[in-house]
N, C-alpha and C. Protein backbone atom coordinates (compact mmCIF):
# COMPACT_ATOMS: atom_id res chain seq x y z
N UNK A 1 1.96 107.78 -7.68
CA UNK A 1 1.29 106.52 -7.91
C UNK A 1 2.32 105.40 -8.01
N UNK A 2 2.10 104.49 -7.18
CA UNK A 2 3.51 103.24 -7.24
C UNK A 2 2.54 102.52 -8.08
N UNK A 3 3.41 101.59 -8.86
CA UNK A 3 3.38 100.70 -9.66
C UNK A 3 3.75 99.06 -9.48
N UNK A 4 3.03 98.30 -9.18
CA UNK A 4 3.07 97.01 -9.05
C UNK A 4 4.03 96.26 -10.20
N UNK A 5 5.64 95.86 -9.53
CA UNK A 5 6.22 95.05 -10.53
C UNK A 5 5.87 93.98 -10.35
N UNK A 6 6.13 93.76 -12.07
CA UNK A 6 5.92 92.25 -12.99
C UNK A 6 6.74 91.65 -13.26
N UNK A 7 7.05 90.29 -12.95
CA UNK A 7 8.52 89.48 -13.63
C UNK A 7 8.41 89.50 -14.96
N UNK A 8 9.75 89.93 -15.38
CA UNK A 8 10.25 90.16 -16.79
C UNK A 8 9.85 88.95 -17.56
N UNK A 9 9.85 88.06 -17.20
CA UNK A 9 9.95 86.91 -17.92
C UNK A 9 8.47 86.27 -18.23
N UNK A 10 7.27 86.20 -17.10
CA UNK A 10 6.31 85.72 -17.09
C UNK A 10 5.13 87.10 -17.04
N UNK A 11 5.95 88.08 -16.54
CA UNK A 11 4.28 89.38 -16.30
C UNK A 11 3.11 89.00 -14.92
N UNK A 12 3.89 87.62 -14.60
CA UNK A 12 3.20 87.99 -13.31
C UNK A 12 3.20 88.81 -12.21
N UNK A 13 2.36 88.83 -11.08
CA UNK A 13 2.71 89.74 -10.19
C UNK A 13 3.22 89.00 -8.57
N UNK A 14 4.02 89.91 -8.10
CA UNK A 14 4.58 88.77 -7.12
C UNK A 14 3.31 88.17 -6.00
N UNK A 15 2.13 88.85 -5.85
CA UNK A 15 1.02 88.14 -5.21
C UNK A 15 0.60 87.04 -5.44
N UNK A 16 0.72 87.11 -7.00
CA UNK A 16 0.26 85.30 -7.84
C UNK A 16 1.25 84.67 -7.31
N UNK A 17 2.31 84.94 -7.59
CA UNK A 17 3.70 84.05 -7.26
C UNK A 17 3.62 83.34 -5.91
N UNK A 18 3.05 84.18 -5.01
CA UNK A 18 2.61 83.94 -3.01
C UNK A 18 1.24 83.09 -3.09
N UNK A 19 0.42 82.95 -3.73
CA UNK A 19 -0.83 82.19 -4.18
C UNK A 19 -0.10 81.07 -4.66
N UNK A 20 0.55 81.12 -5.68
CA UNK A 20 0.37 79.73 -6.12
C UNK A 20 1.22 78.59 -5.16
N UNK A 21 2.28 79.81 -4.92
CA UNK A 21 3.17 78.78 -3.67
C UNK A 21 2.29 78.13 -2.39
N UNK A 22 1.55 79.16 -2.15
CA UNK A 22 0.67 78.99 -0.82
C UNK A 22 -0.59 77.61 -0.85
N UNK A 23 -0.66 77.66 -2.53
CA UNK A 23 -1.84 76.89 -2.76
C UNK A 23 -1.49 76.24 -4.35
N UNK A 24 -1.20 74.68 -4.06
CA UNK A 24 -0.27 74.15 -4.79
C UNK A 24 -1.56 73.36 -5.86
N UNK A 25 -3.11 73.74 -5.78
CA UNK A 25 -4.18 73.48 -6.44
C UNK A 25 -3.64 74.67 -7.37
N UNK A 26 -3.51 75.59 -7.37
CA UNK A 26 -3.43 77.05 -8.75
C UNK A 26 -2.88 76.46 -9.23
N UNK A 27 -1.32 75.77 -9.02
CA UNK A 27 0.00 75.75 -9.75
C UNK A 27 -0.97 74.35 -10.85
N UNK A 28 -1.81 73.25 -10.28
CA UNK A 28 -2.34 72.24 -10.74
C UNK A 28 -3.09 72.72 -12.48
N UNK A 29 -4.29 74.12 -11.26
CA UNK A 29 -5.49 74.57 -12.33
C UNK A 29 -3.87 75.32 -13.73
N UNK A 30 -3.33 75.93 -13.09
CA UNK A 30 -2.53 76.83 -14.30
C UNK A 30 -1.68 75.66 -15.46
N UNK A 31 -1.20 74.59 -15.04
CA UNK A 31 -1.00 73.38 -15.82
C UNK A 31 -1.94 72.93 -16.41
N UNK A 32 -3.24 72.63 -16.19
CA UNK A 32 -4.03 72.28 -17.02
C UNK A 32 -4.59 73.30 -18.01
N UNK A 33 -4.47 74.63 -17.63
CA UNK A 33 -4.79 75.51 -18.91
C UNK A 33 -4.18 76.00 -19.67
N UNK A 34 -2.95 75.75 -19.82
CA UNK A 34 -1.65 76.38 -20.38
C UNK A 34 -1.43 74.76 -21.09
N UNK A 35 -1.86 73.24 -21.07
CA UNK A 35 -1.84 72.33 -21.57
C UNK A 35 -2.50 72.44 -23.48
N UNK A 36 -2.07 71.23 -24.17
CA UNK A 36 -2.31 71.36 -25.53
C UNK A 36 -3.72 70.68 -25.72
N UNK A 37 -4.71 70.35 -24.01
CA UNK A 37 -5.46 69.97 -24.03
C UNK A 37 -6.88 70.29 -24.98
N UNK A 38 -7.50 69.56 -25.59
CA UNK A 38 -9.06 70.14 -26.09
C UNK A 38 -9.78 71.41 -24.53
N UNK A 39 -10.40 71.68 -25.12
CA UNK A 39 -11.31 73.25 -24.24
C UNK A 39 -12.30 71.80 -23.35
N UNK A 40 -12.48 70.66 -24.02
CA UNK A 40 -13.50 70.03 -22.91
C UNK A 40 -12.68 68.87 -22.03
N UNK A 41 -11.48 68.37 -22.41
CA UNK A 41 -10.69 67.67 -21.11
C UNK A 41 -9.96 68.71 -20.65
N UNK A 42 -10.01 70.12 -20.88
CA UNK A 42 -9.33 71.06 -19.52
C UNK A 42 -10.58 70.87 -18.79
N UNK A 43 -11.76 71.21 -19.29
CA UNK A 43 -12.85 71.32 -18.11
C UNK A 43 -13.06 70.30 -17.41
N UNK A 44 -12.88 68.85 -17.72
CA UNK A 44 -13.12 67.43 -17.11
C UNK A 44 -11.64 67.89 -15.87
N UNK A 45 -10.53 68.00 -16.35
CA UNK A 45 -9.27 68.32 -15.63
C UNK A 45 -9.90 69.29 -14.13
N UNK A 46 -10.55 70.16 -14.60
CA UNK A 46 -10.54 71.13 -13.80
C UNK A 46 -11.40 70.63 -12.88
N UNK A 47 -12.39 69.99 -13.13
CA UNK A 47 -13.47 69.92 -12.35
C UNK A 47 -12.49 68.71 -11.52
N UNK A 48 -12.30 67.52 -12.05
CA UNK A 48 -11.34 67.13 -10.89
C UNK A 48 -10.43 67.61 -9.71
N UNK A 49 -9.98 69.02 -10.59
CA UNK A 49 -9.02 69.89 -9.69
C UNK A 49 -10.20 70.01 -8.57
N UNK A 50 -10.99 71.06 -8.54
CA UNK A 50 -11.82 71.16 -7.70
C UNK A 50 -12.09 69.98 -7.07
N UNK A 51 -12.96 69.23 -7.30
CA UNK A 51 -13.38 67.82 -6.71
C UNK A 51 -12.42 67.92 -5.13
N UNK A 52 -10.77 68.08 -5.59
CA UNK A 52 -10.15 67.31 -4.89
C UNK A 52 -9.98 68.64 -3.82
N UNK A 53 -10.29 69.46 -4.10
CA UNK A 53 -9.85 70.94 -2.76
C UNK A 53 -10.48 70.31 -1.62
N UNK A 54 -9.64 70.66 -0.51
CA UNK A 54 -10.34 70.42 0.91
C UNK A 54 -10.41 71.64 1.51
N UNK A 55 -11.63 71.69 1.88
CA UNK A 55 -12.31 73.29 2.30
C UNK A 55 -12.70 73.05 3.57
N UNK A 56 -12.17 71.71 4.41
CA UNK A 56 -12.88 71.70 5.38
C UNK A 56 -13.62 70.58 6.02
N UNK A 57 -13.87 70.63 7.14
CA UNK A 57 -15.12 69.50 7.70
C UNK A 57 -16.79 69.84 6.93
N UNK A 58 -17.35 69.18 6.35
CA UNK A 58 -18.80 69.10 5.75
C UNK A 58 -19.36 68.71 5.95
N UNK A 59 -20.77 68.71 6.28
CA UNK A 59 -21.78 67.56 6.95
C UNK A 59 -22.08 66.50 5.93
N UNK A 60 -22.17 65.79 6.04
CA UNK A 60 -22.49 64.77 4.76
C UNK A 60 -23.49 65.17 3.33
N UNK A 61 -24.41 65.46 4.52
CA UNK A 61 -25.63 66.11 3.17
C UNK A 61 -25.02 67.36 3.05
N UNK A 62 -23.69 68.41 2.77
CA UNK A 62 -23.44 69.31 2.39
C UNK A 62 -22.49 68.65 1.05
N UNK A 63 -21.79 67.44 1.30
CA UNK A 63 -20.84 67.28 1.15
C UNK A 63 -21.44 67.35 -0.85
N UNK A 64 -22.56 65.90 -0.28
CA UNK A 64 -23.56 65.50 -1.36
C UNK A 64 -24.17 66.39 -2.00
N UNK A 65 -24.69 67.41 -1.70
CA UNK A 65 -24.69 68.35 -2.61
C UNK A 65 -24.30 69.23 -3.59
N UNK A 66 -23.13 69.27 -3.14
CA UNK A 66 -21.70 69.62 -3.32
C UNK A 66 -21.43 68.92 -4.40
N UNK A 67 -21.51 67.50 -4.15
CA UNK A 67 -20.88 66.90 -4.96
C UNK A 67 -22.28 66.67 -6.31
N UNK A 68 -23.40 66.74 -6.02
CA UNK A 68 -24.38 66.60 -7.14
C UNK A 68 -24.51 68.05 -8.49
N UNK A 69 -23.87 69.10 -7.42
CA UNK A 69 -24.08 70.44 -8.08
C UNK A 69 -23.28 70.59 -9.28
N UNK A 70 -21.75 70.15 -8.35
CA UNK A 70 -20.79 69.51 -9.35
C UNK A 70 -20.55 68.83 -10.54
N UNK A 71 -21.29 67.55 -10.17
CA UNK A 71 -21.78 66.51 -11.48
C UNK A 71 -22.24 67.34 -12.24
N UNK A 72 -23.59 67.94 -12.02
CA UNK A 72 -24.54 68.40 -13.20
C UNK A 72 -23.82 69.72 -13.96
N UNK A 73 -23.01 70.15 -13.35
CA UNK A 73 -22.42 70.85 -14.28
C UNK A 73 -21.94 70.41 -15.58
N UNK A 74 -20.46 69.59 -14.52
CA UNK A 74 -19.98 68.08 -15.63
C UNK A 74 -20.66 67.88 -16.75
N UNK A 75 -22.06 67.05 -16.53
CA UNK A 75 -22.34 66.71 -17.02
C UNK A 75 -23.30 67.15 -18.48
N UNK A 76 -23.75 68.26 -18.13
CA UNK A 76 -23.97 69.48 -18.99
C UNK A 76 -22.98 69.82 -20.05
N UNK A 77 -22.04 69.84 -19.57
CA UNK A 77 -20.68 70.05 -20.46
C UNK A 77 -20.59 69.39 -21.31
N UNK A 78 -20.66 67.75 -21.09
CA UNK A 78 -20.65 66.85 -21.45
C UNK A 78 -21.78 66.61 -22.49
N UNK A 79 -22.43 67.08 -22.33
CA UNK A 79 -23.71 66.86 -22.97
C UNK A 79 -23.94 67.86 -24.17
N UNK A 80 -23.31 69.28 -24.03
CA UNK A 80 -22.95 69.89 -24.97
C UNK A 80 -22.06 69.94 -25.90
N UNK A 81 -21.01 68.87 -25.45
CA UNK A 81 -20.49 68.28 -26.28
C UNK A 81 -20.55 67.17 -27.44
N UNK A 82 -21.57 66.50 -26.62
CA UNK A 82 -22.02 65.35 -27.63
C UNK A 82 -23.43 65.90 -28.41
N UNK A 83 -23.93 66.63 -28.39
CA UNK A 83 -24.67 67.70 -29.35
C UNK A 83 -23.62 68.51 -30.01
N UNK A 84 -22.48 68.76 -29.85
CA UNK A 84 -22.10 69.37 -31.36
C UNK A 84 -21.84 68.11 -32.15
N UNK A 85 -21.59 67.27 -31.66
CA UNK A 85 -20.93 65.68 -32.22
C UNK A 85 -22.10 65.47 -32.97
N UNK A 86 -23.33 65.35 -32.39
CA UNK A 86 -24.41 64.94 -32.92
C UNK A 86 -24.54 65.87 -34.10
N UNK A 87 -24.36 66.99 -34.12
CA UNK A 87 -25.37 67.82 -35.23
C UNK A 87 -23.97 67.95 -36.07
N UNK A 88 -22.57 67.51 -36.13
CA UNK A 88 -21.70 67.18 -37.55
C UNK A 88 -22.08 65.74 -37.81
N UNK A 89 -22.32 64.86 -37.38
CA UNK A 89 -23.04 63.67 -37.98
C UNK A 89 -23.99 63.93 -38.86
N UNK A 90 -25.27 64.87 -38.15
CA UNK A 90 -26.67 65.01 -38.52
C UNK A 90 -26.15 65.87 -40.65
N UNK A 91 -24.75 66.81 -39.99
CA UNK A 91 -24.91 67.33 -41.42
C UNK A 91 -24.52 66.62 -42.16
N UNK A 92 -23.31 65.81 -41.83
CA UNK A 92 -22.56 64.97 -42.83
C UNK A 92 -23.79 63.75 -43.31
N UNK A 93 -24.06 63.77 -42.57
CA UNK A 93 -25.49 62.84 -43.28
C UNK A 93 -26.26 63.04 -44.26
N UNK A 94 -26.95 64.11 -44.02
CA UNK A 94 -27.40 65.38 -44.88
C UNK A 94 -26.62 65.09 -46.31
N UNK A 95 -25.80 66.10 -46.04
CA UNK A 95 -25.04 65.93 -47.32
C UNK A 95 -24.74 64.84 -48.03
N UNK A 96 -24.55 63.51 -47.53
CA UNK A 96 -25.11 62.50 -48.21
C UNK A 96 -26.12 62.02 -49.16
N UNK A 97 -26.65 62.48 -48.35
CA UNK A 97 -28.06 62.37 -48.99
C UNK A 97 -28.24 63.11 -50.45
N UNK A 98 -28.11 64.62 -50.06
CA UNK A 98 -27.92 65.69 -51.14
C UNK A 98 -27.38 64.91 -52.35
N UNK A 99 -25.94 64.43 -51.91
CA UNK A 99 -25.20 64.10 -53.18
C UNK A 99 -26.03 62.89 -54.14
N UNK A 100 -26.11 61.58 -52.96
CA UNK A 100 -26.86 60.86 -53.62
C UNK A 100 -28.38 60.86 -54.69
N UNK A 101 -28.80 61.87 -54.16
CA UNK A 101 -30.45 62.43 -54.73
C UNK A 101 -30.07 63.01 -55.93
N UNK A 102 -28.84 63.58 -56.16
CA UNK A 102 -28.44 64.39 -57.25
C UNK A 102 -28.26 63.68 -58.70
């Protein structure tokens, strides 16, 4: 059974190493996740990453779809974010209240 070496230093494998060279979007996505970024501007990051890949000639209405499928993801994200925002307001409020009634 051969065994696939790993650089000592990182544990990658030399295939990643041929990927990321080959495709200078990985080296982009692996900077933004290895960043001291929050979990929701890596995802804003990323989705830009994507945004910007060129995969090609697209028909327009592919392109637009593409690009709407995209958004609503985004924006979902986005939106689950400002619902946790919302519901530490909603408690800290709360608890306001509590104290004051007391």
């Amino acid at each position: 059974m051969t065994r696939i070496k790993k650089c000592s230093q990182c544990g990658k494998s030399p295939s990643v190493w041929e990927e990321a060279d080959r495709y200078p979007i990985f080296k982009k996505m692996e900077v933004v996740l290895k960043s001291h970024k929050s979990p929701y501007e890596k995802k804003i990051a990323l989705y830009n990453c994507l945004k910007n890949i060129e995969v090609g000639e697209l028909k327009p209405i592919e392109k637009e779809r593409i690009e709407f499928l995209m958004l609503s993801k985004l924006h979902g994200e986005i939106a689950k974010q400002n619902l946790k925002e919302y519901e530490k307001l909603t408690v800290q409020d709360y608890s306001k209240d509590e104290k004051h009634a007391n």
